[in-house]
C-alpha atoms as a PDB file:
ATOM      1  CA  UNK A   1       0.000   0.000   0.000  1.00  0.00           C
ATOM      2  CA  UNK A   2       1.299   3.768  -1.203  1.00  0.00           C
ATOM      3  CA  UNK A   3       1.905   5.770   1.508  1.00  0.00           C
ATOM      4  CA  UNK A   4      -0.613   9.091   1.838  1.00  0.00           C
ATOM      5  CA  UNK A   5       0.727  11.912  -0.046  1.00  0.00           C
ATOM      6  CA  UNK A   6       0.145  15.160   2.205  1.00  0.00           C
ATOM      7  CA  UNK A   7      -1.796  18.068   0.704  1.00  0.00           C
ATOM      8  CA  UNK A   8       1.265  20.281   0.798  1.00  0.00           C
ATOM      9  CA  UNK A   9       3.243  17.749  -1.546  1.00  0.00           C
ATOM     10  CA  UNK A  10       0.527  17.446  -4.166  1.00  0.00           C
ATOM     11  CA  UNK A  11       1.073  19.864  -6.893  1.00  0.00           C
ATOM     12  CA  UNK A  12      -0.865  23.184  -6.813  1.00  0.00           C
ATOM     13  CA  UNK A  13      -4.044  23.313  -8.936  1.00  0.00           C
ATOM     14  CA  UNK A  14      -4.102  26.944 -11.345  1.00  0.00           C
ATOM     15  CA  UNK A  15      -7.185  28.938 -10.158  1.00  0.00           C
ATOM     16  CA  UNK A  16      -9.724  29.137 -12.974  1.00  0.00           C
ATOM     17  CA  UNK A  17     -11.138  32.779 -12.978  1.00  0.00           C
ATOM     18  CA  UNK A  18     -14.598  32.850 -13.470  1.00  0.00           C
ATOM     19  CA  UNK A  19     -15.926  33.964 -17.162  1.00  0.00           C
ATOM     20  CA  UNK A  20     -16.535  37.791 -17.424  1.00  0.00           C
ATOM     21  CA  UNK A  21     -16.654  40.338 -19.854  1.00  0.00           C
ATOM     22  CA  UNK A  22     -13.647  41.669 -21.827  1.00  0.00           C
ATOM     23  CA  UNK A  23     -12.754  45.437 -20.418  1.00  0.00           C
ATOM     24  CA  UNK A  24     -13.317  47.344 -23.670  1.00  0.00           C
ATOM     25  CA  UNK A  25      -9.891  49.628 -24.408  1.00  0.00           C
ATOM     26  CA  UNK A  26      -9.965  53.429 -23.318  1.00  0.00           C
ATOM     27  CA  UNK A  27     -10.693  54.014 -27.617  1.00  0.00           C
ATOM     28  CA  UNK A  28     -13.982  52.153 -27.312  1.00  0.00           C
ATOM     29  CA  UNK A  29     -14.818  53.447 -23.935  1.00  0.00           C
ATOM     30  CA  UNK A  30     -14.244  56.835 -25.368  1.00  0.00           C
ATOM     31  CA  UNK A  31     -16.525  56.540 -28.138  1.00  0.00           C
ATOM     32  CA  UNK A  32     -19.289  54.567 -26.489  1.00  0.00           C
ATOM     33  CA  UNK A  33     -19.717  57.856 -24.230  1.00  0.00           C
ATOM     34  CA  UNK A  34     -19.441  60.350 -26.531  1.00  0.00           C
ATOM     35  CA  UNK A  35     -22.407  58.540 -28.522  1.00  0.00           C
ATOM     36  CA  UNK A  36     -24.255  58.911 -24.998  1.00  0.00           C
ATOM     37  CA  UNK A  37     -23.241  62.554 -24.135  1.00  0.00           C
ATOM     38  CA  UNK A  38     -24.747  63.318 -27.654  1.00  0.00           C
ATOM     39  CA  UNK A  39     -28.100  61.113 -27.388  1.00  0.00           C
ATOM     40  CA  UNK A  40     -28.621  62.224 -24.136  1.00  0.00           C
ATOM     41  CA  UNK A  41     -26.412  65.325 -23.467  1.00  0.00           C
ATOM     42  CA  UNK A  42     -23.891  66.346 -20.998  1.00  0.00           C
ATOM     43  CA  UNK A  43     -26.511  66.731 -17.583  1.00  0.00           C
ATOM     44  CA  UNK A  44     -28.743  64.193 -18.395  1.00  0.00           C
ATOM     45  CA  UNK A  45     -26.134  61.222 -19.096  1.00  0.00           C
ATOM     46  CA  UNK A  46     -24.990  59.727 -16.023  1.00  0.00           C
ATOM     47  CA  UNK A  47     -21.770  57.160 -15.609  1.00  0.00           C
ATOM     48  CA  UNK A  48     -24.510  54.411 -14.929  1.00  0.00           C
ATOM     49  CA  UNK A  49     -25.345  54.949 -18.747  1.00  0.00           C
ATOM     50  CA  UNK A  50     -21.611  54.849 -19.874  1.00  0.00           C
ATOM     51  CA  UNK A  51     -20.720  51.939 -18.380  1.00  0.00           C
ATOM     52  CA  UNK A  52     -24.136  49.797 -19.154  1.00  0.00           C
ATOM     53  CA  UNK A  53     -23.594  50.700 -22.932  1.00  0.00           C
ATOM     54  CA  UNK A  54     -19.879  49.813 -22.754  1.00  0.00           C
ATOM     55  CA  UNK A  55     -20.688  46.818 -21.000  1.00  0.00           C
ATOM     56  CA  UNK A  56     -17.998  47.996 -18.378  1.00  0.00           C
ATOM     57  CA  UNK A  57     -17.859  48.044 -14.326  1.00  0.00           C
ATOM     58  CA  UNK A  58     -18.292  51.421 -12.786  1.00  0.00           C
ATOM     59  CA  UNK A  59     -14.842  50.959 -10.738  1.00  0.00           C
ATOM     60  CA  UNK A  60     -12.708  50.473 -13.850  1.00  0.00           C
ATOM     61  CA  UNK A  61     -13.926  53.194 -15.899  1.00  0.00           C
ATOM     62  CA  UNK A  62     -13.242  55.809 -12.482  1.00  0.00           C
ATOM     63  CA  UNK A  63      -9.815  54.054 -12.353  1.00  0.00           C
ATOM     64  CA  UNK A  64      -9.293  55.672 -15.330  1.00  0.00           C
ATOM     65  CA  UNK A  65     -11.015  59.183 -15.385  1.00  0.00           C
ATOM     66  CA  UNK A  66     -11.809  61.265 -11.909  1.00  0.00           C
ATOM     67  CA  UNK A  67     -15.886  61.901 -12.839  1.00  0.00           C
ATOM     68  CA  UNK A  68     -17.785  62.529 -15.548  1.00  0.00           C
ATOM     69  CA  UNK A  69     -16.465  65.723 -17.193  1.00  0.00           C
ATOM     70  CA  UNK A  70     -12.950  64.290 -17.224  1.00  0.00           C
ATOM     71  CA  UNK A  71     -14.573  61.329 -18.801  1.00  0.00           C
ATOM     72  CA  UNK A  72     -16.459  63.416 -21.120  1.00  0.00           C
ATOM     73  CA  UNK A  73     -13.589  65.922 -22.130  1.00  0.00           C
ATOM     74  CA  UNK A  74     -11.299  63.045 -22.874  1.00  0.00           C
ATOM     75  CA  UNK A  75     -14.135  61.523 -25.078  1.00  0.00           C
ATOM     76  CA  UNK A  76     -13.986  65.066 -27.165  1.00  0.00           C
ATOM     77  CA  UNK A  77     -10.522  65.451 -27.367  1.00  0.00           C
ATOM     78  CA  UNK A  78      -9.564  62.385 -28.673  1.00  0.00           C
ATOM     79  CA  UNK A  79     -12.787  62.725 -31.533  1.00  0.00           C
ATOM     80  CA  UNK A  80     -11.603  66.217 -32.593  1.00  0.00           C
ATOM     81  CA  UNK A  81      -8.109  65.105 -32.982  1.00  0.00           C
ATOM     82  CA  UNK A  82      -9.248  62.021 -35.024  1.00  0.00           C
ATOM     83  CA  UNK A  83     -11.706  64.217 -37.553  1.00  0.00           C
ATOM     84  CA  UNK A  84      -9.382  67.243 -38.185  1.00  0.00           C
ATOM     85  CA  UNK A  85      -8.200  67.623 -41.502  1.00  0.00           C
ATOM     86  CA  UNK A  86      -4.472  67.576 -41.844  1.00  0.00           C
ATOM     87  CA  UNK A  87      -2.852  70.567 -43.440  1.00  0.00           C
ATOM     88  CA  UNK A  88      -0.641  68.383 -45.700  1.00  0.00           C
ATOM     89  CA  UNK A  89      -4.009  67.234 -47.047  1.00  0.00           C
ATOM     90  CA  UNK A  90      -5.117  70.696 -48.194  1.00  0.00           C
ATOM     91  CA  UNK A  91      -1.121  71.167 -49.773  1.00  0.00           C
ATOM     92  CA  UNK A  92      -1.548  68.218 -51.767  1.00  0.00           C
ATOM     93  CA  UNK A  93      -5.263  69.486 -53.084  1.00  0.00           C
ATOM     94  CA  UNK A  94      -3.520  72.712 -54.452  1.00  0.00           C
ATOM     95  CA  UNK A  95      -2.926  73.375 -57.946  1.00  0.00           C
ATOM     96  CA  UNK A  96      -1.693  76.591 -60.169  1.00  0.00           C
ATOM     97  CA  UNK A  97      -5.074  77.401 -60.149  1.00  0.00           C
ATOM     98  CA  UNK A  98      -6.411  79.355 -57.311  1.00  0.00           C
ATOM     99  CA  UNK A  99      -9.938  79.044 -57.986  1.00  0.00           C
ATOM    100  CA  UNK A 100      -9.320  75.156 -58.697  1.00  0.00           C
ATOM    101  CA  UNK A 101      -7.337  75.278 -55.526  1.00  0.00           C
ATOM    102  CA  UNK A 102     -10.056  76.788 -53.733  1.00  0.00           C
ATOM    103  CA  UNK A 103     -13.070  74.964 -55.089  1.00  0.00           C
ATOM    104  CA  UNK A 104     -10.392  71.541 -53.749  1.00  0.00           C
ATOM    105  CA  UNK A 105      -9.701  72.857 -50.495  1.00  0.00           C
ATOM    106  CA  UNK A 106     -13.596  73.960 -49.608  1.00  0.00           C
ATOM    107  CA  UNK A 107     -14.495  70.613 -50.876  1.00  0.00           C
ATOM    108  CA  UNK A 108     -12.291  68.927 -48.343  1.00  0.00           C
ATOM    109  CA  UNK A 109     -13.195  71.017 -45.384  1.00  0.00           C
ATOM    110  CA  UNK A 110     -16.721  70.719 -46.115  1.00  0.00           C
ATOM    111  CA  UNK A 111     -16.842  66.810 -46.904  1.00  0.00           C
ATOM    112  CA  UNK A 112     -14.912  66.971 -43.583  1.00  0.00           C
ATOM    113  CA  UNK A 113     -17.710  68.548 -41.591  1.00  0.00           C
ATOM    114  CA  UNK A 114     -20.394  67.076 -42.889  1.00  0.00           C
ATOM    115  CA  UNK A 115     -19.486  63.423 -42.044  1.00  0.00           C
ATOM    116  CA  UNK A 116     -21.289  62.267 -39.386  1.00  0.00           C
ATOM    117  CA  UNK A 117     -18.109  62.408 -37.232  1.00  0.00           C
ATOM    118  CA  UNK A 118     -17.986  65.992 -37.932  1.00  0.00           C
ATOM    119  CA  UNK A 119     -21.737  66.588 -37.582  1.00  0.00           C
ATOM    120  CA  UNK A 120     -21.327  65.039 -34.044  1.00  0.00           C
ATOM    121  CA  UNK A 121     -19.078  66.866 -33.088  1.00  0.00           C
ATOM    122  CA  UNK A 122     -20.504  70.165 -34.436  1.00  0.00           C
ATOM    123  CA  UNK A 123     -23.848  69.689 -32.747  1.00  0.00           C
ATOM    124  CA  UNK A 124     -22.220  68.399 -28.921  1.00  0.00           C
ATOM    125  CA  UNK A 125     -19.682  71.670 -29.048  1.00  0.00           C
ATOM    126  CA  UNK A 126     -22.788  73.750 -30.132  1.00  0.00           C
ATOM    127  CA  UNK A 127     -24.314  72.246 -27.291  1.00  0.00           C
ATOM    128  CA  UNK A 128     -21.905  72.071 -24.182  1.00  0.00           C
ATOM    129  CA  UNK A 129     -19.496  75.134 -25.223  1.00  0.00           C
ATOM    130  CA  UNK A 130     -21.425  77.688 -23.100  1.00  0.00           C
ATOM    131  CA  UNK A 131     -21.163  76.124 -20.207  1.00  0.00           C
ATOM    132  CA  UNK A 132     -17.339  74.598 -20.714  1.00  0.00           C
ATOM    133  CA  UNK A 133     -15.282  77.481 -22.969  1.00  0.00           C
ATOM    134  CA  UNK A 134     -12.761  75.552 -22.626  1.00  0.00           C
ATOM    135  CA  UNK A 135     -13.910  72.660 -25.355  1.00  0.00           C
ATOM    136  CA  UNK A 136     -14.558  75.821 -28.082  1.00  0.00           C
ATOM    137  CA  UNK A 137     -11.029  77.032 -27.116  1.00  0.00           C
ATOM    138  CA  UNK A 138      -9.781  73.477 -27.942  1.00  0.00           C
ATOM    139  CA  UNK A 139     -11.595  73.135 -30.997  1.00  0.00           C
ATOM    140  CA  UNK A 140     -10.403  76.337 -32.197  1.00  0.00           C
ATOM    141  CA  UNK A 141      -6.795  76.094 -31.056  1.00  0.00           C
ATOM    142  CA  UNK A 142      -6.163  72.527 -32.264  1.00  0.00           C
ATOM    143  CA  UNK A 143      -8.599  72.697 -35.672  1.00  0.00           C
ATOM    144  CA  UNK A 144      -9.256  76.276 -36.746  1.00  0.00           C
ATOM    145  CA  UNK A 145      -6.637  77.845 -36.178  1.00  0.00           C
ATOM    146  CA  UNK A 146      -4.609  75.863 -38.321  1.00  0.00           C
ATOM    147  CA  UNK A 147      -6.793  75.926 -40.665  1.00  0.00           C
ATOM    148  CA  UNK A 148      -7.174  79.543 -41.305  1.00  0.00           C
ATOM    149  CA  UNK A 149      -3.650  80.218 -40.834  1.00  0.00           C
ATOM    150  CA  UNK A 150      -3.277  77.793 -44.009  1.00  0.00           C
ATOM    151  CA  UNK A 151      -6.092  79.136 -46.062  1.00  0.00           C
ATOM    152  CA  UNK A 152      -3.931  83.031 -45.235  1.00  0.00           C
ATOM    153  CA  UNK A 153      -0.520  81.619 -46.562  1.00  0.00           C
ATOM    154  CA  UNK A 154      -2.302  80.139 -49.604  1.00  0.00           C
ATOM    155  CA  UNK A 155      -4.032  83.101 -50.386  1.00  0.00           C
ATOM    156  CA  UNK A 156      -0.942  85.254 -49.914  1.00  0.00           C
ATOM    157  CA  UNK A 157       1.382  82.881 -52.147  1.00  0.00           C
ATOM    158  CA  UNK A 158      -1.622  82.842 -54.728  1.00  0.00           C
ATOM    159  CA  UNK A 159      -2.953  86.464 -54.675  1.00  0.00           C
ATOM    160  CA  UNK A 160      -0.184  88.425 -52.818  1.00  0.00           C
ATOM    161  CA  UNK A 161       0.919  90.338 -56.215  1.00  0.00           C
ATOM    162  CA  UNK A 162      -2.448  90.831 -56.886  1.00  0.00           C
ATOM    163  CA  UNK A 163      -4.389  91.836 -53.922  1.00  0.00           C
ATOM    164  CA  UNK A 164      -3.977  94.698 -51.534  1.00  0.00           C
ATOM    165  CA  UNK A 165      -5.981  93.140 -48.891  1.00  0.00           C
ATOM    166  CA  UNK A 166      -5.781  91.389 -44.951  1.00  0.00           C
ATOM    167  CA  UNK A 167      -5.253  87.538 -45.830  1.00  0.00           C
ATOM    168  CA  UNK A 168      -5.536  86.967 -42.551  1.00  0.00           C
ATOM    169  CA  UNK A 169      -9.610  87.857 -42.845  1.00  0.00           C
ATOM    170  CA  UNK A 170     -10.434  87.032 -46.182  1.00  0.00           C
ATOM    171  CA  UNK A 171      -9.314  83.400 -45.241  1.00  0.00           C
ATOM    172  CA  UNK A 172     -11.972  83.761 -42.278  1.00  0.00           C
ATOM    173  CA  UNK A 173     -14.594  84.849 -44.663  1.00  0.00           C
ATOM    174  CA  UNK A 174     -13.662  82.047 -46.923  1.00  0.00           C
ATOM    175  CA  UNK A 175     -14.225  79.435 -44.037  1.00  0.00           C
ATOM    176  CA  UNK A 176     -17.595  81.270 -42.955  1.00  0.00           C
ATOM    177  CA  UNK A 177     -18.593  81.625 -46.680  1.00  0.00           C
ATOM    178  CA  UNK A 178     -17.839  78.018 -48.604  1.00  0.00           C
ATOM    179  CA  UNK A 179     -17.837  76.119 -45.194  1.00  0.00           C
ATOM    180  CA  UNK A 180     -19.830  77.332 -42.470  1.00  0.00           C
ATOM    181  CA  UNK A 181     -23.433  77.793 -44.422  1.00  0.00           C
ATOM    182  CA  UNK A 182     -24.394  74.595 -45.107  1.00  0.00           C
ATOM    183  CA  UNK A 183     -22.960  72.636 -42.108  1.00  0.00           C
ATOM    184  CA  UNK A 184     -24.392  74.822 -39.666  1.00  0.00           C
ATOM    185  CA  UNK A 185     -27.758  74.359 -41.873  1.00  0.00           C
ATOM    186  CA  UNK A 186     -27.349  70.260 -41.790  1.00  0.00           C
ATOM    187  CA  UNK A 187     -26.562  70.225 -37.856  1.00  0.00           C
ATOM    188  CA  UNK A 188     -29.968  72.193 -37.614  1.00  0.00           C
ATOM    189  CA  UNK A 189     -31.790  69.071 -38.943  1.00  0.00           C
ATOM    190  CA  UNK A 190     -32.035  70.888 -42.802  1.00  0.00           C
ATOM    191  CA  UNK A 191     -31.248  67.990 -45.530  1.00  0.00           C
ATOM    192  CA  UNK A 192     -29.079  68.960 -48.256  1.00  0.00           C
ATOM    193  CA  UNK A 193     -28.809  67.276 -51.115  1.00  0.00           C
ATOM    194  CA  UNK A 194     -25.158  66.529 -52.490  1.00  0.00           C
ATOM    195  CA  UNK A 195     -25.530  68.503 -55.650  1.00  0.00           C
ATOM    196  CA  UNK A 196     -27.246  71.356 -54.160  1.00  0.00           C
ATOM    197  CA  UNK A 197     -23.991  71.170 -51.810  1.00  0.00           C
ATOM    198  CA  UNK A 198     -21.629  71.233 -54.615  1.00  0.00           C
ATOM    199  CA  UNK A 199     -23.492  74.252 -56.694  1.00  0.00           C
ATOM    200  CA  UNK A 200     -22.971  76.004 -53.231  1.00  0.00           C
ATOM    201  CA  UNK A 201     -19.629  75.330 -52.954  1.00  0.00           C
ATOM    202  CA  UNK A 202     -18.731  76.518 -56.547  1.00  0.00           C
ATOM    203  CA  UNK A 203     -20.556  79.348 -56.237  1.00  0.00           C
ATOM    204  CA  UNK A 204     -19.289  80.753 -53.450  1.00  0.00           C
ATOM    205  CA  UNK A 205     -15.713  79.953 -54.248  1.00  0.00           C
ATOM    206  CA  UNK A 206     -16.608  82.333 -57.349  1.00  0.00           C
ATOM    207  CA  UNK A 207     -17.900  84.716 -55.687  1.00  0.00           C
ATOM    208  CA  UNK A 208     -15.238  84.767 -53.123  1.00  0.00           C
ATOM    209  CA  UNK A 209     -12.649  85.777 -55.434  1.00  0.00           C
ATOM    210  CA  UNK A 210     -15.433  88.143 -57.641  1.00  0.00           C
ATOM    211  CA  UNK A 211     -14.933  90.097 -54.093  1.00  0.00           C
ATOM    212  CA  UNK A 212     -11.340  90.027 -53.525  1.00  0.00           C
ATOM    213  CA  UNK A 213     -10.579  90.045 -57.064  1.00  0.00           C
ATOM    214  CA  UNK A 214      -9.728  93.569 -58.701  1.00  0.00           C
ATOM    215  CA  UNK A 215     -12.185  94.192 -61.667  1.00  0.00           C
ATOM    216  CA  UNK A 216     -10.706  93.373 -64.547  1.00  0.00           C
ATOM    217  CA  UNK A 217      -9.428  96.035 -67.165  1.00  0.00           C
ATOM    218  CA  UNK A 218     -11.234  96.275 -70.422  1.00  0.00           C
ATOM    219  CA  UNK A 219      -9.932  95.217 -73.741  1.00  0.00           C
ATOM    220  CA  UNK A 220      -8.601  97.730 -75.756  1.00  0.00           C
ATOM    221  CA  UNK A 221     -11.823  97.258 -78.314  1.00  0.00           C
ATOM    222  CA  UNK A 222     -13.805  97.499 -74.996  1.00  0.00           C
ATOM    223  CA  UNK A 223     -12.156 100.770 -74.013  1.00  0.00           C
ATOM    224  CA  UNK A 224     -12.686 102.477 -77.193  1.00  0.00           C
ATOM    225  CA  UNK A 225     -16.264 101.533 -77.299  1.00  0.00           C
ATOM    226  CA  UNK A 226     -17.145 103.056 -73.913  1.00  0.00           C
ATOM    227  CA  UNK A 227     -15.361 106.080 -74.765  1.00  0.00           C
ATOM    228  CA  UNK A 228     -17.412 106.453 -77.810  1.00  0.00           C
ATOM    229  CA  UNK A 229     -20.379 105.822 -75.937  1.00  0.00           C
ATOM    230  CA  UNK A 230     -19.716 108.256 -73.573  1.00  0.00           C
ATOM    231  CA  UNK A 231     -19.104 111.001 -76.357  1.00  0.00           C
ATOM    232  CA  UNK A 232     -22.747 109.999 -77.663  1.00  0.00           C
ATOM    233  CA  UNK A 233     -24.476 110.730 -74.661  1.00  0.00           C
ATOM    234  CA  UNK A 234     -22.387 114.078 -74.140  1.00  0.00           C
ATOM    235  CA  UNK A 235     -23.539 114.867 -77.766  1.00  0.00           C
ATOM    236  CA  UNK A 236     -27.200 114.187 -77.354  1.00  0.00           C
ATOM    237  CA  UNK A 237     -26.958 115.825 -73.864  1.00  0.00           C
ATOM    238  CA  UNK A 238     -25.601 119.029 -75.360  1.00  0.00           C
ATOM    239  CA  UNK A 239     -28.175 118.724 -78.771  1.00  0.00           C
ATOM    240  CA  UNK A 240     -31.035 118.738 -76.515  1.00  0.00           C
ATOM    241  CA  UNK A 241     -29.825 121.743 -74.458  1.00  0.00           C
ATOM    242  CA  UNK A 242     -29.951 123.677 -77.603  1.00  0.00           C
ATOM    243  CA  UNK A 243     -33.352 122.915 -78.458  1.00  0.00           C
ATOM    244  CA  UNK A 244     -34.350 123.931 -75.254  1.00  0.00           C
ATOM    245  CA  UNK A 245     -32.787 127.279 -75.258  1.00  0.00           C
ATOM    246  CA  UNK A 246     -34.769 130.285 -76.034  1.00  0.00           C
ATOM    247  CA  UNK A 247     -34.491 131.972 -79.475  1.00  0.00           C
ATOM    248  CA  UNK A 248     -32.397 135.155 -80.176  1.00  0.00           C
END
């Protein structure tokens, strides 16, 4: 007969952990409560919410943010620097054409927008930016500022022997023009169609440069003919004085 093997000589069983769920990774966590901040917006969505639609404990996701406006701020930040358009993007649209370049560029930056990333985005800053400045400050310091500061150098290297004029603005009134009209009108709830889009893009690329533009000199042939025309009208001007005066 074997002797008895003691408990402390048999070898160790490995613990099985029980089955759970997988912890989703900060990205997905991230995402999965900026979808709820913008269904349900900022006061109304609680942590509960997060972490039941992340399928995440309540202690793991405070592990990793203090409360709820950490949480929510991180969720922004990270989707704002994910949608921004790089500037080497809009450099590689350009061509010697500026109104080509332009119509490229304002089709980038409005595509851009009006994804539903962008849209998001657009409509929970529009939302929350009044009572945290600070997410409007972000936007604007990590996307539109570049932005404009790009669209100002373009127009300079472009235009500069051209046009007398503040680059620095007319590249804001560019953004606000080809840009800002119809993606403010689409986060609104207005449906645009795509071609109606791109009419509005090309026209106000056109008419963009109709306003910084210079007139353009007449031709030569034009010249003459509007100086003639302007002798006519003196002549008839003076012929009907003279029928008007009185008789000697």
């Amino acid at each position: 007969m074997e002797p008895a093997v003691e408990m402390r000589d048999r070898p160790a069983r490995p613990l099985r952990r029980k089955p759970g769920r997988p912890t989703l990774s900060n990205e997905a966590l991230l995402d999965k409560a900026l979808d709820i901040f913008l269904e349900m917006g900022f006061e109304r969505t609680s942590i509960d919410a997060i972490t039941a639609a992340a399928g995440m404990a309540k202690r793991t996701v405070y592990l990793r943010y203090e409360d709820k406006t950490a949480l929510f701020k991180a969720a922004l930040e990270r989707a704002i620097n994910e949608w921004i358009v790089p500037i080497a993007h809009l450099r590689a649209a350009e061509t010697p054409e500026v109104e080509e370049t332009l119509l490229r560029v304002g089709q980038i930056l409005l595509s851009n927008v009006m994804s539903p990333a962008g849209l998001r985005l657009l409509r929970i800053t529009n939302a929350e930016s009044a009572r945290m400045p600070e997410i409007g400050a972000y936007t604007c310091r990590i996307g539109t500022e570049p932005t404009l500061a790009y669209l100002a150098d373009m127009l300079r290297r472009k235009l500069g022997d051209r046009v007398a004029t503040d680059f620095d603005e007319a590249a804001l009134a560019f953004l606000h023009l080809v840009v800002g009209g119809p993606a403010t009108a689409t986060a609104w709830g207005v449906a645009l169609e795509g071609a109606a889009i791109e009419r509005h893009t090309q026209y106000c690329v056109r008419l963009f440069l109709n306003g910084l533009l210079p007139p353009a000199r007449p031709a030569p042939l034009e010249a003459e003919n509007q100086r003639l025309r302007a002798l006519l009208v003196d002549a008839m001007l003076e012929l009907s004085r003279l029928r008007e005066a009185p008789k000697p």
